[in-house]
Protein backbone atom coordinates (compact mmCIF):
# COMPACT_ATOMS: atom_id res chain seq x y z
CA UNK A 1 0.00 0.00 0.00
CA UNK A 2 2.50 2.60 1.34
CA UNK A 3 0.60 5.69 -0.38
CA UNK A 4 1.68 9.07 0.75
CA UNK A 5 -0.48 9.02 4.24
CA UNK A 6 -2.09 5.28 5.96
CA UNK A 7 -5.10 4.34 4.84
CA UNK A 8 -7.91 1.87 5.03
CA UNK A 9 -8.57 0.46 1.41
CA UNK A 10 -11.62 -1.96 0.65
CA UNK A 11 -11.16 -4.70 -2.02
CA UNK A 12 -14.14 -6.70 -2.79
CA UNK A 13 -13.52 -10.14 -4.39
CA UNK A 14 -10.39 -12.28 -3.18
CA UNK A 15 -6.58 -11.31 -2.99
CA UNK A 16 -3.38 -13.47 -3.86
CA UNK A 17 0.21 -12.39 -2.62
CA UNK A 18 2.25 -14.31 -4.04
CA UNK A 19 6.40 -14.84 -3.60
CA UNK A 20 7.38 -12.12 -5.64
CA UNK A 21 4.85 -9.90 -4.98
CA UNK A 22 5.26 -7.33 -1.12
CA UNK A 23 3.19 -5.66 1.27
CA UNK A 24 4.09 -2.27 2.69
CA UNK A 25 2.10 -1.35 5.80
CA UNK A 26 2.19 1.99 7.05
CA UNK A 27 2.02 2.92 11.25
CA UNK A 28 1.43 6.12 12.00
CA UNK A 29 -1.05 6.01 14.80
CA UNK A 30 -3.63 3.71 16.57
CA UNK A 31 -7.09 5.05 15.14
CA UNK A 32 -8.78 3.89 12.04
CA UNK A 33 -6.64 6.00 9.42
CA UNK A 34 -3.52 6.16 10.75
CA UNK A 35 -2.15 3.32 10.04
CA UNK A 36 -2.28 1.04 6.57
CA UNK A 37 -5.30 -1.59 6.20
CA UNK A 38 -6.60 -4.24 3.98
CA UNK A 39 -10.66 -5.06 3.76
CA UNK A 40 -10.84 -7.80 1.83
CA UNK A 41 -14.27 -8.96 0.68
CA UNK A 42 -13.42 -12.57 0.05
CA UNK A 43 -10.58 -14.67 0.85
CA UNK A 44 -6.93 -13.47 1.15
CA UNK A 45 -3.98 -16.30 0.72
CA UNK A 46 -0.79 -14.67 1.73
CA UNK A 47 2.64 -15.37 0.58
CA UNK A 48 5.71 -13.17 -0.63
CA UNK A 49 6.69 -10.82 1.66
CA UNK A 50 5.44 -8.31 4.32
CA UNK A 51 7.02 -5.25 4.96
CA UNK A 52 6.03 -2.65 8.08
CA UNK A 53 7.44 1.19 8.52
CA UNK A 54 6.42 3.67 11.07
CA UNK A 55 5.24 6.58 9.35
CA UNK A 56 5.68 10.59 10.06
CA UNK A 57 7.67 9.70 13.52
CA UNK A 58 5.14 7.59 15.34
CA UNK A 59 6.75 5.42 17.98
CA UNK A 60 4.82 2.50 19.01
CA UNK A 61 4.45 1.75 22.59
CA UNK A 62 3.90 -2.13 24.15
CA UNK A 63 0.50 -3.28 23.73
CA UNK A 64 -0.56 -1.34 20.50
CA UNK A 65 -2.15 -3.36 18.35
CA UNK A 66 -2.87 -3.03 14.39
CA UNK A 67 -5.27 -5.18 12.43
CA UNK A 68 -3.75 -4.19 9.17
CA UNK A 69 -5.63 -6.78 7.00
CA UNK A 70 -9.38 -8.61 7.34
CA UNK A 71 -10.94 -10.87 4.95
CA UNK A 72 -13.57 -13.68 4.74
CA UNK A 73 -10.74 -15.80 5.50
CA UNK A 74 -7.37 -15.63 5.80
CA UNK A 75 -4.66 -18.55 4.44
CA UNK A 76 -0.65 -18.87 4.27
CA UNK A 77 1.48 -16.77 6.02
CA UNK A 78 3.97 -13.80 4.51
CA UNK A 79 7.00 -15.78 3.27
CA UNK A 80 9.29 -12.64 5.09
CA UNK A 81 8.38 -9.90 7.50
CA UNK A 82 10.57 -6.88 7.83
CA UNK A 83 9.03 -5.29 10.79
CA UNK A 84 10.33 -1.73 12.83
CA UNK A 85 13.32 -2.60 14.68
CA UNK A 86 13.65 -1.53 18.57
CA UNK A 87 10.57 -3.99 18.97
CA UNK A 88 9.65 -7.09 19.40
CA UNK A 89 6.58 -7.87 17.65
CA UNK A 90 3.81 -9.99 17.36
CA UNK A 91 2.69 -10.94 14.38
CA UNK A 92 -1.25 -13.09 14.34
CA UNK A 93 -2.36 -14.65 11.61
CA UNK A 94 -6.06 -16.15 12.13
CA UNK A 95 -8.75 -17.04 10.54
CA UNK A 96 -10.24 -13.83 9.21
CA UNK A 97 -7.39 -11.19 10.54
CA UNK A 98 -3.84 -10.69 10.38
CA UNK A 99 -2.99 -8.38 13.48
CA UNK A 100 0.54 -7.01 14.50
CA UNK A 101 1.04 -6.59 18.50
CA UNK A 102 3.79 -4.50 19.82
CA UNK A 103 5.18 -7.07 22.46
CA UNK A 104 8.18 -4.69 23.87
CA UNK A 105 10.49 -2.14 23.70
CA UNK A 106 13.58 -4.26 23.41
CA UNK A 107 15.92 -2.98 26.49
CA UNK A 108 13.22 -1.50 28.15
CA UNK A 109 13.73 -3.67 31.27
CA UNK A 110 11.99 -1.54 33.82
CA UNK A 111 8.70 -1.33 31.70
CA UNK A 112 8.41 2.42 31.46
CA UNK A 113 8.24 2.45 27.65
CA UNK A 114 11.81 4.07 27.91
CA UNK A 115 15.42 3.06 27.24
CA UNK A 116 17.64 4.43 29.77
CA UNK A 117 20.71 4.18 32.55
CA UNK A 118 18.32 3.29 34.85
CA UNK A 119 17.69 -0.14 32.85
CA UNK A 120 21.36 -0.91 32.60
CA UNK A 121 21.71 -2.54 35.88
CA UNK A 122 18.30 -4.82 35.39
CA UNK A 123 19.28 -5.95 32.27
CA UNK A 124 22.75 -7.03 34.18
CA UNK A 125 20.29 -8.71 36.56
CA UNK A 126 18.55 -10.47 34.23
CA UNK A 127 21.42 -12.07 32.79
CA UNK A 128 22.50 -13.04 36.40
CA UNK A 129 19.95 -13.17 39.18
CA UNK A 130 17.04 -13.99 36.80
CA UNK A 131 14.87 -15.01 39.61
CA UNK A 132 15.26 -11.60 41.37
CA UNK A 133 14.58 -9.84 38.02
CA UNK A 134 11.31 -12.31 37.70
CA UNK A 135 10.05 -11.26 41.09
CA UNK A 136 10.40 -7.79 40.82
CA UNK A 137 8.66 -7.40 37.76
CA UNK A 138 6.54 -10.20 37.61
CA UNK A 139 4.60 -8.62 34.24
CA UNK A 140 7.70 -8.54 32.28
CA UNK A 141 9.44 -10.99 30.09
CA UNK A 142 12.96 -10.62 30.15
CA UNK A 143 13.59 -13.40 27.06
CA UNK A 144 11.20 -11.17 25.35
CA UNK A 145 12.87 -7.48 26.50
CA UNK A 146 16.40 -8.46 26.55
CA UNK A 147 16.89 -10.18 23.29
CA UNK A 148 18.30 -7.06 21.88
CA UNK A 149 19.80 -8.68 18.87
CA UNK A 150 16.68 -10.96 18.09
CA UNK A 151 18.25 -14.37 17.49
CA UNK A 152 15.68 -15.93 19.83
CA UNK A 153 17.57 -16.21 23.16
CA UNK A 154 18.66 -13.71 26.19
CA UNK A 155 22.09 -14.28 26.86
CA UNK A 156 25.74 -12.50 26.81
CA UNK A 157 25.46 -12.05 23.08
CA UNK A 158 22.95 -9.27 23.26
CA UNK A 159 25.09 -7.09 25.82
CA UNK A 160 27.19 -5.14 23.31
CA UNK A 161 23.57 -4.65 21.18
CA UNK A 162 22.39 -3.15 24.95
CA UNK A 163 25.00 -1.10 24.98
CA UNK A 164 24.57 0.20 21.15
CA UNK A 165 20.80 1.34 22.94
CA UNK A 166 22.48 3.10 25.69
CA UNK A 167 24.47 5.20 23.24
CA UNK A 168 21.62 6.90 21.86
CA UNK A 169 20.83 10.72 22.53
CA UNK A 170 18.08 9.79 25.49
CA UNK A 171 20.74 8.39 27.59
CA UNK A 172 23.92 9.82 26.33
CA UNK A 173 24.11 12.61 29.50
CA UNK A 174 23.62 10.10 31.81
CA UNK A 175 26.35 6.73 30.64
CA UNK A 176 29.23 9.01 28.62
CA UNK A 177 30.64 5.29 27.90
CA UNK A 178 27.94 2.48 28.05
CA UNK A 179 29.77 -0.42 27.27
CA UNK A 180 32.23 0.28 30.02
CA UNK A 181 29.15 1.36 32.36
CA UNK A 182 27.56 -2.26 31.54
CA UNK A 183 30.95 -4.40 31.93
CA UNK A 184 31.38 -3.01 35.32
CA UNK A 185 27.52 -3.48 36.55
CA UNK A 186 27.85 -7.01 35.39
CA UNK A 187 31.12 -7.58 37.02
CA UNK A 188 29.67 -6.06 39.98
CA UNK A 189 26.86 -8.31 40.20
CA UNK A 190 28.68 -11.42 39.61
CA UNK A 191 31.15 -10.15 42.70
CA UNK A 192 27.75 -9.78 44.66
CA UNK A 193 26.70 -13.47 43.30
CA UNK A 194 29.96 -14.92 44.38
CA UNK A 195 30.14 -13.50 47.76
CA UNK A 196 26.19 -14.70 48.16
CA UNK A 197 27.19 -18.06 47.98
CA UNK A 198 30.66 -17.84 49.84
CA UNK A 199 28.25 -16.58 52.70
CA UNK A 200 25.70 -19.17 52.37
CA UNK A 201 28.47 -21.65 52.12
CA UNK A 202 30.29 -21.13 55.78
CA UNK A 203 26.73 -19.96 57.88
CA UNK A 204 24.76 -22.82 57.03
CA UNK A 205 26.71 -25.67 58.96
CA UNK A 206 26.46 -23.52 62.13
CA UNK A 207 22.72 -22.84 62.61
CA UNK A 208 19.73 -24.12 61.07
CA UNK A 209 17.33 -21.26 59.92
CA UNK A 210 13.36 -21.16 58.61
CA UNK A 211 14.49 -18.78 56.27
CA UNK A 212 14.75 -19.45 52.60
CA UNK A 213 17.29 -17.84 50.50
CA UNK A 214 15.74 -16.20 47.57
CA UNK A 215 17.72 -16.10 43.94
């Protein structure tokens, strides 16, 4: 679609994508206009590929959710999706709607729909002392939020992409040098880790307790 503004444009009969043929969706806002969508009168098989740009700087925040294209029914799936990066997405495919969900701000570990210093430290948690992270922000999904460089896992490999976040003009002020910032927090909490267990190690033999040690 991708016309100069987003709009909602009925088709009556069926529509066929197929591998060589693409989709452009427009975002630029939540309400019926803003953003790029398909009414399709009859059926709509999908195939080829499925591009999505924010339009006219509209930044998506978790939750929003975008029924870009209805039909009488809905088969196949979009061979490749090229969707806004900084998110991760949700992309539903049903019987009579395809629907994108913003699922997270990648890095956003705090859940304030902002990337900052202040998530620095959680995301070091995360990687560390997941079961502290999990408890404090029980809504959150850190395999979701901290899989900066979307390969499908949270681990050590999306630090430096963290950092890359940090470096941005929001936080710049605050972390002159995140990736130096980050590899101290984590060795930090690894020191904290290590003398957790030491500690555990030499008090328990000595006295029994009714307290449980939390991760």
């Amino acid at each position: 679609m991708a016309a100069t503004t987003p709009a909602t444009v009925s088709i009556e009969g069926s529509l066929v994508y197929g591998s060589t043929n693409t989709l452009t969706i427009e975002l630029g806002g939540l309400l019926s206009g803003e953003f790029d969508r398909l009414e399709i009168g009859g059926g709509a098989t999908l195939g080829g590929n499925l591009v999505v740009e924010v339009f006219n700087g509209f930044i998506p925040s978790t939750g929003d959710l975008f029924p870009i294209l209805v039909a009488g029914d809905v088969n196949g799936t979009f061979d490749n999706e090229s969707l806004p990066s900084g998110y991760a997405w949700g992309v539903d495919y049903n019987a009579t709607m395809l629907s994108l969900e913003v699922l997270a701000l990648l890095g956003d570990m705090d859940g304030d729909d902002n990337v900052t210093a202040a998530d620095a430290p959680l995301f070091i948690q995360a990687l560390v002392n997941r079961s502290t992270y999990d408890a404090t922000f029980p809504l959150l999904d850190a395999d979701v939020i901290g899989d900066i460089n979307q390969d499908g896992t949270f681990d050590l490999g999306d630090l430096g992409a963290f950092s890359a976040l940090l470096s941005g003009p929001a936080s710049a002020a605050s972390v002159p040098e995140p990736s130096t910032f980050l590899l101290a927090t984590f060795a930090l909490f690894g020191a904290a880790e290590r003398r957790r267990g030491q500690t555990r190690q030499f008090s328990q033999p000595h006295r029994k307790s009714s307290l449980a040690f939390l991760d």
